[in-house]
Structures are given as structure tokens and as C-alpha cells.
Protein backbone atom coordinates (compact mmCIF):
# COMPACT_ATOMS: atom_id res chain seq x y z
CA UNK A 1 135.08 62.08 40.38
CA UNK A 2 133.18 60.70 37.96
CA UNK A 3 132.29 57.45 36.77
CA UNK A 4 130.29 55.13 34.20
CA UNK A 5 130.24 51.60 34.28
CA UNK A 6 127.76 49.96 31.32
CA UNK A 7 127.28 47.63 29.18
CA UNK A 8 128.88 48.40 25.76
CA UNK A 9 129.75 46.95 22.43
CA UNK A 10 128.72 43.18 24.01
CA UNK A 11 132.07 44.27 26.88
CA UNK A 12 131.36 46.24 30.42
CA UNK A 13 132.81 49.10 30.44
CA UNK A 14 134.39 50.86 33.30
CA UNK A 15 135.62 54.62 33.30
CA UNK A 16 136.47 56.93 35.99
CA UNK A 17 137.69 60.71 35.50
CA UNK A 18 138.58 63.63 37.08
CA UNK A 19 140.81 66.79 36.17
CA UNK A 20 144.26 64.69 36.99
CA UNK A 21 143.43 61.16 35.82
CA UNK A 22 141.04 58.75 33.56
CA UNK A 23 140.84 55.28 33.71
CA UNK A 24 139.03 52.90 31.26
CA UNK A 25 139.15 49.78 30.77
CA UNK A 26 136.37 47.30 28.63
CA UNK A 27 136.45 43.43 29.80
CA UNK A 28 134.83 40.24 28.96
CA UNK A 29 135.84 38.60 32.50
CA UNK A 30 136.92 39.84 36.04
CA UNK A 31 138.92 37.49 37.92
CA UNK A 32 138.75 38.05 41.47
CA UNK A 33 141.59 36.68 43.89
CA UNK A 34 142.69 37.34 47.51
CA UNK A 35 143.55 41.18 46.51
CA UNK A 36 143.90 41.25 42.99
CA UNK A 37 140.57 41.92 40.13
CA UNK A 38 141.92 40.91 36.99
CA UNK A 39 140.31 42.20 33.81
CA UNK A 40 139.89 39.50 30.32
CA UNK A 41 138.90 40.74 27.20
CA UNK A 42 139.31 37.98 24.32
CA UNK A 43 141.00 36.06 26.74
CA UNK A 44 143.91 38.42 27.34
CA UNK A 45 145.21 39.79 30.36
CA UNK A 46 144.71 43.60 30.24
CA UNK A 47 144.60 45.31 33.22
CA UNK A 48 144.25 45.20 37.16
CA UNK A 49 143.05 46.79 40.40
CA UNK A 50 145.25 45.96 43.12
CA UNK A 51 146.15 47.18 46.70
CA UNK A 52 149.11 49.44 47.38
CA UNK A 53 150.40 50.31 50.61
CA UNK A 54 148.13 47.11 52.58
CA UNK A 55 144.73 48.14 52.35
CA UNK A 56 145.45 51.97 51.88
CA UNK A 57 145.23 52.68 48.55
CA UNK A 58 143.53 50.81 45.66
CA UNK A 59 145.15 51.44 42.31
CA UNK A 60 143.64 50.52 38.69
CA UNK A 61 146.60 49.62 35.78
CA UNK A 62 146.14 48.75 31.98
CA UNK A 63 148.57 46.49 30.04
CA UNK A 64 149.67 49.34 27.71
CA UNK A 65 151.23 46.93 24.93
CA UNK A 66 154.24 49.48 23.97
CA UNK A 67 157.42 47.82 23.85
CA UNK A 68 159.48 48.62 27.67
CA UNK A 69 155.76 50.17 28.98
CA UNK A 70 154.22 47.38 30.91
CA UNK A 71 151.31 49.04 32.95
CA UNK A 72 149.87 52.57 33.60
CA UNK A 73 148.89 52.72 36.68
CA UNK A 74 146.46 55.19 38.65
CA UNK A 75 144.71 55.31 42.05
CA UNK A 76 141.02 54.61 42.05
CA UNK A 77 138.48 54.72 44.98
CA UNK A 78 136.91 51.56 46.45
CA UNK A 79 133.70 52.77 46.13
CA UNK A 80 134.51 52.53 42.73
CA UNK A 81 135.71 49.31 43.02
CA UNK A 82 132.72 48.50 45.05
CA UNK A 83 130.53 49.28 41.98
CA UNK A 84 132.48 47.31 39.01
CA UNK A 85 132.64 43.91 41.45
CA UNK A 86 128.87 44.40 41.68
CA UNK A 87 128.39 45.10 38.14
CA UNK A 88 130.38 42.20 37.00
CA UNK A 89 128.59 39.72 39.43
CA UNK A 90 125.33 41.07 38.21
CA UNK A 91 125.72 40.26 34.31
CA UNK A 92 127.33 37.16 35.14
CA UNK A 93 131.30 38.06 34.46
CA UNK A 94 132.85 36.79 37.23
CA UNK A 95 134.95 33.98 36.90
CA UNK A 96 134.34 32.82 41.02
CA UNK A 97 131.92 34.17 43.27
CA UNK A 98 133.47 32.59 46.06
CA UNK A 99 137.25 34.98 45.28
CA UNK A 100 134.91 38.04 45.23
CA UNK A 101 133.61 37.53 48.62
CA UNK A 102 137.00 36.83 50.03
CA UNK A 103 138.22 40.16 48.10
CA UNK A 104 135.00 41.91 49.53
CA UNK A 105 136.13 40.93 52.75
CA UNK A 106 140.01 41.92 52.66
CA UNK A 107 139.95 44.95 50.50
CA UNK A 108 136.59 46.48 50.64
């Protein structure tokens, strides 16, 4: 797999690909709770990583916006995840430091 995560267009930017799936998503904020990151851009809700299955798989969904499409959803891995928490700590878009460490501690 690959994968970028980067500053871009005053948003970080997160993309992963390979030959079956991409997901992308640009945010202002990551909200971090128990097992939930929530991604803000403009102060909207529009997208998630989550846990499926317990701790088993981690999967990554956008807000699609299309009338009776609510989410596309896709599994990512948690080093992946792993990388985007730390990113958004490091340039400060976290909304709670203290949620990330408890989602560290359950999910990662």
C-alpha cells in the first residue's frame, strides 16, 4: 500500500491506495474518542476511522453527500492510522490529547 499524509492547501491530507481501494480524505480537525477519529473540515463532519469486528479491523469512511449514500467505507491499516494520529498531534489538529492516548491505548 501506499500512502501520503501532508500538509496541503492550509488542510492535512491523508491518502492511502492500492490496486482495490483509495482513501482520501483532507481535514481541519481530528476528533479522537474511545474508538472513533473523527475528521472536521469547515466544521463539518466528513468522515471516520472506526473499529469493526472489536479491535480486528480498522475501517476509514467519507460522508459521501449523495442523497440515500451516507458513507463509503474501506478497510485501512493501523499503521496507517498510527501515522495520521501522529501527524495531526504534531501540527496541532487534535481537538484532545488526552482521547488520543486513550484511542492509542484501545485500538492501536
Amino acid at each position: 500500500m501506499e500512502s501520503v499524509i501532508t500538509e496541503h492547501d492550509g488542510r492535512l491530507l491523508a491518502r492511502i491506495e492500492n490496486d482495490q481501494m483509495v482513501f482520501e480524505v483532507s481535514f481541519d480537525e481530528l476528533e479522537p474518542t474511545d474508538v472513533t477519529l473523527r475528521f472536521y473540515r469547515d466544521g463539518q463532519k466528513v468522515g471516520s476511522i472506526y473499529n469493526d469486528d472489536g479491535t480486528a479491523r480498522t475501517m476509514a469512511r467519507l460522508t459521501t453527500g449523495r442523497e440515500g449514500d451516507d458513507f463509503i467505507g474501506v478497510e485501512v491499516p493501523k499503521s496507517f492510522v498510527a501515522e495520521l494520529l501522529d501527524a495531526a498531534e504534531e501540527s496541532s489538529r487534535l481537538t484532545d490529547e488526552t482521547a488520543a492516548a486513550g484511542y492509542r491505548t484501545r485500538v492501536l
